[in-house]
N, C-alpha and C. Protein backbone atom coordinates (compact mmCIF):
# COMPACT_ATOMS: atom_id res chain seq x y z
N UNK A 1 -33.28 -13.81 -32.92
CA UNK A 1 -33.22 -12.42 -32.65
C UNK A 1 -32.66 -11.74 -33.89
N UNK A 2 -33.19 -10.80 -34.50
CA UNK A 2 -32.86 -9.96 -35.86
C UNK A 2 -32.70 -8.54 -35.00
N UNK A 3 -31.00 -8.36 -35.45
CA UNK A 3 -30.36 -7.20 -35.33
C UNK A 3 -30.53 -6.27 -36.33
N UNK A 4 -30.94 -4.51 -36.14
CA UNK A 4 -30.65 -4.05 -37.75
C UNK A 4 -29.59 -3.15 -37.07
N UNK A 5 -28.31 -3.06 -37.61
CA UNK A 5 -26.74 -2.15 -37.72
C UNK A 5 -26.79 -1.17 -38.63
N UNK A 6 -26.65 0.00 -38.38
CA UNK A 6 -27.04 1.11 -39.16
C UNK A 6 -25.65 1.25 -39.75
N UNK A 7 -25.60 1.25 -41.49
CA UNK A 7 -24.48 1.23 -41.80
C UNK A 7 -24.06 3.24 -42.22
N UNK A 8 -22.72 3.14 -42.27
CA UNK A 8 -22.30 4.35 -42.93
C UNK A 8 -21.90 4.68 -43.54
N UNK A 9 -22.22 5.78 -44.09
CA UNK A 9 -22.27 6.59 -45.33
C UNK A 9 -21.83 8.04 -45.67
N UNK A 10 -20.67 7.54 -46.70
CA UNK A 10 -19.83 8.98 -46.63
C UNK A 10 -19.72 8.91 -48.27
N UNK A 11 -20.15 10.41 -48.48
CA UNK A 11 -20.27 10.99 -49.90
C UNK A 11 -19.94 12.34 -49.83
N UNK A 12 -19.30 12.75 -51.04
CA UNK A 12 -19.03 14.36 -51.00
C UNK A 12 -18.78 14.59 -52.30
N UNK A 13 -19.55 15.83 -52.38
CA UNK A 13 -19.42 16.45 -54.14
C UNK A 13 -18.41 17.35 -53.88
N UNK A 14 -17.35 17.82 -54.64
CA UNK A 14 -16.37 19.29 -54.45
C UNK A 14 -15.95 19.59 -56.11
N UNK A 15 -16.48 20.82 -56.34
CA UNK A 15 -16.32 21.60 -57.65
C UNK A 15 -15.71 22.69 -57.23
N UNK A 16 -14.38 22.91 -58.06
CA UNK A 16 -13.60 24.22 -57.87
C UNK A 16 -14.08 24.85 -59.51
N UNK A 17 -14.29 26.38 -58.87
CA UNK A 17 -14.66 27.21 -59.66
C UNK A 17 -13.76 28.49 -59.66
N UNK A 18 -12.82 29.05 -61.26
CA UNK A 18 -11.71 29.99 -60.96
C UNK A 18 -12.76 31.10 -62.03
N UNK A 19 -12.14 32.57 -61.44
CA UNK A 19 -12.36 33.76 -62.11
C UNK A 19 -11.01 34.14 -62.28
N UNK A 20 -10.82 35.11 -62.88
CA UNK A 20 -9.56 35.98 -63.30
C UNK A 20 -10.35 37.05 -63.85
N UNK A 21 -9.35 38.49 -63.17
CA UNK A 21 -10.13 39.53 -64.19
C UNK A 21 -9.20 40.30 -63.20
N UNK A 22 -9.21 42.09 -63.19
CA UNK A 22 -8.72 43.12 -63.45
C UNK A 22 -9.36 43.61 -62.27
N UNK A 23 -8.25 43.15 -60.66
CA UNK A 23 -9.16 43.96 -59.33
C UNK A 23 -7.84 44.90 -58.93
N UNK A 24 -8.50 46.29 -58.71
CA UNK A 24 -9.76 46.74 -59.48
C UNK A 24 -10.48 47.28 -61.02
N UNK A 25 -11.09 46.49 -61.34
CA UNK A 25 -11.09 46.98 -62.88
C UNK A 25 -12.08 48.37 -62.99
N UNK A 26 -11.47 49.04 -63.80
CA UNK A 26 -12.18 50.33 -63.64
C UNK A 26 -12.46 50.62 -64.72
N UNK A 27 -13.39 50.99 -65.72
CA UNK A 27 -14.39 51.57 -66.70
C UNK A 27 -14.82 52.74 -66.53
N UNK A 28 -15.13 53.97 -66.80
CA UNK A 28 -15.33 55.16 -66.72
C UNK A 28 -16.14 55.43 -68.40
N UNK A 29 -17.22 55.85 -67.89
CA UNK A 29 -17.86 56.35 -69.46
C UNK A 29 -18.21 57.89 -69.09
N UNK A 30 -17.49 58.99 -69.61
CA UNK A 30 -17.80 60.52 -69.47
C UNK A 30 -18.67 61.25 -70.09
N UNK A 31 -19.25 62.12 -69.89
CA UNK A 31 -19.94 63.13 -70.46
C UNK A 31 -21.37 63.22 -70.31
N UNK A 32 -22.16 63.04 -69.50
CA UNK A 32 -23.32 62.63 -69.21
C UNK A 32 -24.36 63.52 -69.90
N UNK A 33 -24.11 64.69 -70.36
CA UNK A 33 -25.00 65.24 -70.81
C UNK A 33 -25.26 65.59 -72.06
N UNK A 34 -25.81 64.09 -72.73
CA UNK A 34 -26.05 64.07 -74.13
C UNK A 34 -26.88 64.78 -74.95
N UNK A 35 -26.26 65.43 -75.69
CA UNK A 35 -26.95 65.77 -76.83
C UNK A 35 -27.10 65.38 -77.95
N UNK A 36 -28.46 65.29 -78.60
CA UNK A 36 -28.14 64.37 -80.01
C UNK A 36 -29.41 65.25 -80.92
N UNK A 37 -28.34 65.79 -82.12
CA UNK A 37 -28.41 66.43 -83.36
C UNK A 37 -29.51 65.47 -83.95
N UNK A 38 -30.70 65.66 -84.55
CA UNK A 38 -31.75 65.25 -85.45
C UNK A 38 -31.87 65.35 -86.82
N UNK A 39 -31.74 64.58 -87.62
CA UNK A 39 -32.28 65.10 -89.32
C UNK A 39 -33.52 64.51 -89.49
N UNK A 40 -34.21 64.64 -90.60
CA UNK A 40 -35.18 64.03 -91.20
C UNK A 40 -35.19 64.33 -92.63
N UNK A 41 -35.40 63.30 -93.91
CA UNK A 41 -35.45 63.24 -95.01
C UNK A 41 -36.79 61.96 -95.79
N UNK A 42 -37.19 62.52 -96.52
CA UNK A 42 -38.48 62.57 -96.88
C UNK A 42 -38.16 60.74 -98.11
N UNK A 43 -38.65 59.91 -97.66
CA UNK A 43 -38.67 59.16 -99.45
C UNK A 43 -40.02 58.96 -99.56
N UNK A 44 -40.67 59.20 -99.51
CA UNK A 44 -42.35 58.94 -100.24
C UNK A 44 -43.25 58.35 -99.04
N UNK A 45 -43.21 57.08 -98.68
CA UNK A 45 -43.98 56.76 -98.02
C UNK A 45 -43.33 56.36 -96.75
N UNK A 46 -41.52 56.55 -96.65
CA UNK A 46 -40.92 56.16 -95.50
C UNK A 46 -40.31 57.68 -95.40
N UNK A 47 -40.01 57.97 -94.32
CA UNK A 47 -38.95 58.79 -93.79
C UNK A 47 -38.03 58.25 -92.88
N UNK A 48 -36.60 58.56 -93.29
CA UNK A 48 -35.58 58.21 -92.77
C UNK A 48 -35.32 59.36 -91.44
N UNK A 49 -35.06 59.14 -90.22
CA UNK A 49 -34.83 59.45 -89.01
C UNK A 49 -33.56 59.55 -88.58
N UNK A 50 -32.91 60.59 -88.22
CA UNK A 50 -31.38 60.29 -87.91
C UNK A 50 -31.32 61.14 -86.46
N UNK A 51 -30.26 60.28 -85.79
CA UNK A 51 -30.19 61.45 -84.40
C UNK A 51 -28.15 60.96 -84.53
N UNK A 52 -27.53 62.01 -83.60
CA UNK A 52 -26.21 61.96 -84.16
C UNK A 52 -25.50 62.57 -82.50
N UNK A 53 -25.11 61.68 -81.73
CA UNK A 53 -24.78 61.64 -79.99
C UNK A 53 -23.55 62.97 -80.32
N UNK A 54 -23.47 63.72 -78.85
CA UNK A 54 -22.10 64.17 -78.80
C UNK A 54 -21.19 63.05 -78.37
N UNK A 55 -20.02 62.96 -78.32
CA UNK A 55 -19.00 61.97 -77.93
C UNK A 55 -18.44 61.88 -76.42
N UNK A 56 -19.21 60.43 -75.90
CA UNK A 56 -18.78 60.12 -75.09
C UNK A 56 -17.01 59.51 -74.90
N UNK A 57 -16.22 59.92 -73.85
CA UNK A 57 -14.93 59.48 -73.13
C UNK A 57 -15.14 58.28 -72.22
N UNK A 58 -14.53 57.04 -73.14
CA UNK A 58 -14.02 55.97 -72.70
C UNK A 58 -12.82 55.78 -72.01
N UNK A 59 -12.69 55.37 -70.89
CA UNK A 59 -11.55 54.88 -70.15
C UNK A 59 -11.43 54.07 -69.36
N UNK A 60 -10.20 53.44 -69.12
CA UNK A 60 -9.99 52.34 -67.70
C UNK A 60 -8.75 51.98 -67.93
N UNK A 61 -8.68 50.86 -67.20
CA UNK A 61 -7.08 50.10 -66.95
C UNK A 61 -7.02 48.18 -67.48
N UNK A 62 -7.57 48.38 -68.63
CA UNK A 62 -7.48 47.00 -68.69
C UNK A 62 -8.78 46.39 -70.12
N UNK A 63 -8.76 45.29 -70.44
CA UNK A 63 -9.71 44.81 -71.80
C UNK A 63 -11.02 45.08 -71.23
N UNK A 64 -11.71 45.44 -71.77
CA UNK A 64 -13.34 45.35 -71.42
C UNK A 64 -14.23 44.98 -72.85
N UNK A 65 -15.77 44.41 -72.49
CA UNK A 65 -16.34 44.46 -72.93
C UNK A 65 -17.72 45.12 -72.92
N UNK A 66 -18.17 45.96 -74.12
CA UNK A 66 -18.67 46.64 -74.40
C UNK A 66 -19.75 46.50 -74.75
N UNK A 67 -21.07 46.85 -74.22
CA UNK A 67 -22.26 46.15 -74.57
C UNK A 67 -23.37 46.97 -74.49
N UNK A 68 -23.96 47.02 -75.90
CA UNK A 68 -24.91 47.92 -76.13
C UNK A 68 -26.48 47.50 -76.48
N UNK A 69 -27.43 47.92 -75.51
CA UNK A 69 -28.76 47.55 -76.17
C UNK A 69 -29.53 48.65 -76.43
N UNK A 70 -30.24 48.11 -77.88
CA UNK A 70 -31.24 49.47 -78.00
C UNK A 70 -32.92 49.02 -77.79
N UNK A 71 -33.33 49.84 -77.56
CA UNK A 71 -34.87 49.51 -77.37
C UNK A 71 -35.39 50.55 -77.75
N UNK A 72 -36.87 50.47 -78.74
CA UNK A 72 -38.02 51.38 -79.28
C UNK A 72 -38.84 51.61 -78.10
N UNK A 73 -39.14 53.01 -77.58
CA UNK A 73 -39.69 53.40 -76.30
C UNK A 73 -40.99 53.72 -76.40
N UNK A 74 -41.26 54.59 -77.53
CA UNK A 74 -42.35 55.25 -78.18
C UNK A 74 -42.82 55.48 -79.32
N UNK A 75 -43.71 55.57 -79.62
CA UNK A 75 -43.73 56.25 -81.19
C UNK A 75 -44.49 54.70 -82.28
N UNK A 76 -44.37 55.14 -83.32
CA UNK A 76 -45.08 54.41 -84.18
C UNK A 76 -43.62 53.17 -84.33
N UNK A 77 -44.20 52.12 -84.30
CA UNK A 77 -42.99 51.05 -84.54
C UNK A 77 -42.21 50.86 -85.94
N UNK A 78 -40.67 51.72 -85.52
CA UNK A 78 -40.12 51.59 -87.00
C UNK A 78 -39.87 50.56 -87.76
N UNK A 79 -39.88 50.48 -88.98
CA UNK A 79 -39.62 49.45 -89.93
C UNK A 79 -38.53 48.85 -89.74
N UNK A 80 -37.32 49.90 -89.58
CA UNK A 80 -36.30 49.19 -89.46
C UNK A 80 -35.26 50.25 -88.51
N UNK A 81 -34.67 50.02 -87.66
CA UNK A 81 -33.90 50.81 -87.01
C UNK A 81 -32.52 50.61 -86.32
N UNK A 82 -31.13 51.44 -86.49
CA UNK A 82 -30.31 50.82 -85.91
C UNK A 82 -29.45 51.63 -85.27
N UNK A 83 -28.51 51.25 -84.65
CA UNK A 83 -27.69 52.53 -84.13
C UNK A 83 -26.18 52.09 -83.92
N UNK A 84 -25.86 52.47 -84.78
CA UNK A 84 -23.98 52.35 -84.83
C UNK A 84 -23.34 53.40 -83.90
N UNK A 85 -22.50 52.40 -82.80
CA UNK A 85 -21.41 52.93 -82.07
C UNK A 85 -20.04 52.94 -82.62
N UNK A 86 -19.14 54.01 -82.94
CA UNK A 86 -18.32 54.31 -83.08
C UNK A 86 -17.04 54.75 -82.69
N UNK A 87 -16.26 54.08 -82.25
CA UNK A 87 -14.89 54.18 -81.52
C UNK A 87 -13.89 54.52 -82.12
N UNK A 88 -13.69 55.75 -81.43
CA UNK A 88 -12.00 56.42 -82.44
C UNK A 88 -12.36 56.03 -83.79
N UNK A 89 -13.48 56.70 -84.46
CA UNK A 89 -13.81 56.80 -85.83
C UNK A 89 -14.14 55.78 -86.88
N UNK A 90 -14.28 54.55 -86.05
CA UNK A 90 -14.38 53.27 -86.27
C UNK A 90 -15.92 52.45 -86.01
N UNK A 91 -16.87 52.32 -86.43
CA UNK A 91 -17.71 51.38 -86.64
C UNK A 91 -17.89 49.65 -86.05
N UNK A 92 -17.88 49.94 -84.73
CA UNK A 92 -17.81 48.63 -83.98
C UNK A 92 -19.20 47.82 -83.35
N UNK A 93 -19.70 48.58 -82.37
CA UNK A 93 -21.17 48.23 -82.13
C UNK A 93 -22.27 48.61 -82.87
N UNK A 94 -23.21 47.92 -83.12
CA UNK A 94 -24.24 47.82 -84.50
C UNK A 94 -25.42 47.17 -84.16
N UNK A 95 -26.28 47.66 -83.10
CA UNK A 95 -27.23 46.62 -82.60
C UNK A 95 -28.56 47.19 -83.81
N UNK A 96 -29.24 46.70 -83.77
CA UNK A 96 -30.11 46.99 -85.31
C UNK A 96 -31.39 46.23 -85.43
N UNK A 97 -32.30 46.65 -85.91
CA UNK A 97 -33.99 45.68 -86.52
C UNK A 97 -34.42 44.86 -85.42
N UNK A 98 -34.93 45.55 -84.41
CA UNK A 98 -35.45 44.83 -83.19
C UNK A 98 -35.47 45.31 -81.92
N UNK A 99 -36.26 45.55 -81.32
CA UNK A 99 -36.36 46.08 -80.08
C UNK A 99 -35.55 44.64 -78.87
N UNK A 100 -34.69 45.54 -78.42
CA UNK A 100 -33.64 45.02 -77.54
C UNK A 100 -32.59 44.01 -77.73
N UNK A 101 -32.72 44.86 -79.26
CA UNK A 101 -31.49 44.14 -80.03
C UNK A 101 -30.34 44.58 -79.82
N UNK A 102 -28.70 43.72 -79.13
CA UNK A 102 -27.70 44.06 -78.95
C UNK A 102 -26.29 43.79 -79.43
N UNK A 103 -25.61 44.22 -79.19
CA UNK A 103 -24.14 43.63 -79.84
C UNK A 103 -22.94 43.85 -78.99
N UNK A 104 -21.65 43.51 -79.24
CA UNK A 104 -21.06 43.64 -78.10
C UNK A 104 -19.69 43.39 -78.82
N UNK A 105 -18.47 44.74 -78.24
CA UNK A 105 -17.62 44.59 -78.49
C UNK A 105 -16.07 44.65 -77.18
N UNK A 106 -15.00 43.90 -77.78
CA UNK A 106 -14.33 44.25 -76.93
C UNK A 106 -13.12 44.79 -77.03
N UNK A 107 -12.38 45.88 -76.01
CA UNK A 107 -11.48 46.54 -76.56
C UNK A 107 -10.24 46.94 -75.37
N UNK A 108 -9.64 47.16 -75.55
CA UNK A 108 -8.47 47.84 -74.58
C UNK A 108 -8.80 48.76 -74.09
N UNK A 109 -9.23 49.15 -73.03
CA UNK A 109 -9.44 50.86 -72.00
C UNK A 109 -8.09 51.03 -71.53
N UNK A 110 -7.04 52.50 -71.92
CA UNK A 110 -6.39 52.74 -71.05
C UNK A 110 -6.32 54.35 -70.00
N UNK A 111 -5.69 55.10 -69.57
CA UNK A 111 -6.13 56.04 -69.01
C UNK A 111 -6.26 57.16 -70.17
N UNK A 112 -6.01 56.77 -71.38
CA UNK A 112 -6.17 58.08 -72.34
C UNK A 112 -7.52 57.37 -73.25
N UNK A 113 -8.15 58.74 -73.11
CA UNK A 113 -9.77 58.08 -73.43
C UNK A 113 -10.38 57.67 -74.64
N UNK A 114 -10.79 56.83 -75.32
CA UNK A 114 -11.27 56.75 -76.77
C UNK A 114 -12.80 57.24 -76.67
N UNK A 115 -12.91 57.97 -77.80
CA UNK A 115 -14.10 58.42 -78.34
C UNK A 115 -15.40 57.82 -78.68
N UNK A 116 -16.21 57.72 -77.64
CA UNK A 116 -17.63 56.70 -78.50
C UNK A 116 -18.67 57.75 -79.09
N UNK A 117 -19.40 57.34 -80.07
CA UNK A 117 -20.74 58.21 -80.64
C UNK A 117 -21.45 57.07 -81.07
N UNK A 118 -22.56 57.74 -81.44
CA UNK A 118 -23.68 56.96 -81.54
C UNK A 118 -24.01 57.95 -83.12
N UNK A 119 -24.74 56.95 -84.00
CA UNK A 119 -25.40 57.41 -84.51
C UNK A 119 -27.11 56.73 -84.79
N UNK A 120 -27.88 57.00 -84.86
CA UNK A 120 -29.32 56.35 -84.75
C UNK A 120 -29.89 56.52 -86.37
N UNK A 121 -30.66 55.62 -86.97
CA UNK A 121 -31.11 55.33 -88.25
C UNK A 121 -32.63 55.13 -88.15
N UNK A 122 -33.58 55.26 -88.45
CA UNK A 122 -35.08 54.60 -88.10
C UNK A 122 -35.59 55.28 -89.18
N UNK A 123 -36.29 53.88 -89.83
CA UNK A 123 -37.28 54.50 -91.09
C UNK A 123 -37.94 54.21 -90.46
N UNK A 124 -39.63 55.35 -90.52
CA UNK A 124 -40.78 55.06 -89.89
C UNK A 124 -42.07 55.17 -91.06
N UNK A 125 -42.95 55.50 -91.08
CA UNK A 125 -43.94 55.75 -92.30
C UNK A 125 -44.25 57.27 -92.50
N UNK A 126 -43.50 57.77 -93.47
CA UNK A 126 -43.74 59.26 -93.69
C UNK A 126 -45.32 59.91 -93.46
N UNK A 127 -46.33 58.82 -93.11
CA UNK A 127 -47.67 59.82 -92.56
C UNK A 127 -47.37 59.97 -91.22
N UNK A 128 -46.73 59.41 -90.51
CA UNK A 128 -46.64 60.14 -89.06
C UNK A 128 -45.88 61.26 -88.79
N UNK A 129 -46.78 62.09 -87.99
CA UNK A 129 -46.83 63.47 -88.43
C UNK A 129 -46.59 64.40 -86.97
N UNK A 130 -46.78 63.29 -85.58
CA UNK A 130 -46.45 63.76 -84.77
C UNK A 130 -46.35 63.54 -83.57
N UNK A 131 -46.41 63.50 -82.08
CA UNK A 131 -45.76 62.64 -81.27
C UNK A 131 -44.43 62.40 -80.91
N UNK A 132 -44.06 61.35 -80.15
CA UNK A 132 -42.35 61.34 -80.09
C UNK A 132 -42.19 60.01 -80.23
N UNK A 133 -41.26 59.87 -80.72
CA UNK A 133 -40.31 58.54 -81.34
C UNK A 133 -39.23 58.36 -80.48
N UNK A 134 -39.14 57.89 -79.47
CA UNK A 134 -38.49 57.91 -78.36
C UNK A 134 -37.58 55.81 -78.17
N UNK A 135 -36.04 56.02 -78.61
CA UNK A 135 -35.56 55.24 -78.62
C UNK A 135 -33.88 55.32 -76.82
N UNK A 136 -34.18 54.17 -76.50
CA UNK A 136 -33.15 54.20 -75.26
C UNK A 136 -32.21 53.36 -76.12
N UNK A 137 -30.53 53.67 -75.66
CA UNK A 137 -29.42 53.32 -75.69
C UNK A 137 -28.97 52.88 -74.14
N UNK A 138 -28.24 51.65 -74.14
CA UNK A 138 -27.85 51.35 -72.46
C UNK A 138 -26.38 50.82 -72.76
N UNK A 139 -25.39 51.51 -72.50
CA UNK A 139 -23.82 50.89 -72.33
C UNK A 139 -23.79 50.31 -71.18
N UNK A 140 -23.44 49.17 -71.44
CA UNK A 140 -22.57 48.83 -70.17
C UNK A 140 -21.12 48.21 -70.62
N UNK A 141 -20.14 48.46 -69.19
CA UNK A 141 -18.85 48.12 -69.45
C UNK A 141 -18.58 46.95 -68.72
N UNK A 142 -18.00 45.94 -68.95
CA UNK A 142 -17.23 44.86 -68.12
C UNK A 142 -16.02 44.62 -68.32
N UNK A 143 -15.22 43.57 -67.24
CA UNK A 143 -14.38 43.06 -67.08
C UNK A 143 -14.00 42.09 -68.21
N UNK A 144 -13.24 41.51 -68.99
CA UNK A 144 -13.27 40.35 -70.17
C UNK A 144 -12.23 39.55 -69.00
């Protein structure tokens, strides 16, 4: 007579997983209604493109990181294009030469607000003559 005894079987996976961060962390970016100043200057077969943000109000309660992407929306594809963010007069984010090219900085938010601007750079080919050249900026803020 052949018995089969079902044997048993005990296994267990357990992974602990920790966060830390700033509850509630709060980020605040002000001023929603941007305006941005235009130049244009002539070199022969490129023209240099400038657009120049009013200044957005940074704030919160704690480190964040700062993260900027730019993307080419429209227009003839520039040669080269970039857009420096500027904090309290300072030169920090720099995403540049590439569509959805980004960079990322991080900084102290406290309830007194620091200053961001933008400034935008794009050489395009001085025969284009008309249309729109339409570039997006996207902040986002996080927790570090």
């Amino acid at each position: 007579m052949l018995m089969l005894q079902p044997l048993a079987c005990h296994g267990g996976l357990e992974t602990t997983t920790g966060f830390s961060g700033t509850v509630p962390f709060i980020c605040t970016i002000d001023n929603g209604d941007q305006v941005v100043e235009t130049s244009y200057t002539n070199y022969g077969s490129l023209a240099l493109l400038e657009g120049f943000s009013t200044p957005l109000q940074l704030s919160g309660n704690g480190s964040a990181r700062l993260h900027l992407v730019l993307t080419q929306i429209s227009g003839p594809t520039a040669a080269t294009f970039q857009l420096f963010g500027k904090i309290d007069g300072f030169s920090y984010l720099n995403p540049k030469s590439g569509n959805s090219h980004s960079d990322s900085y991080t900084t102290l938010l406290t309830q007194t607000p620091k200053t961001l601007t933008y400034q935008l750079r794009a050489f395009v080919e001085n025969a284009y003559s008309g249309g729109d050249l339409q570039f997006q900026a996207v902040l986002t803020c996080l927790d570090v």
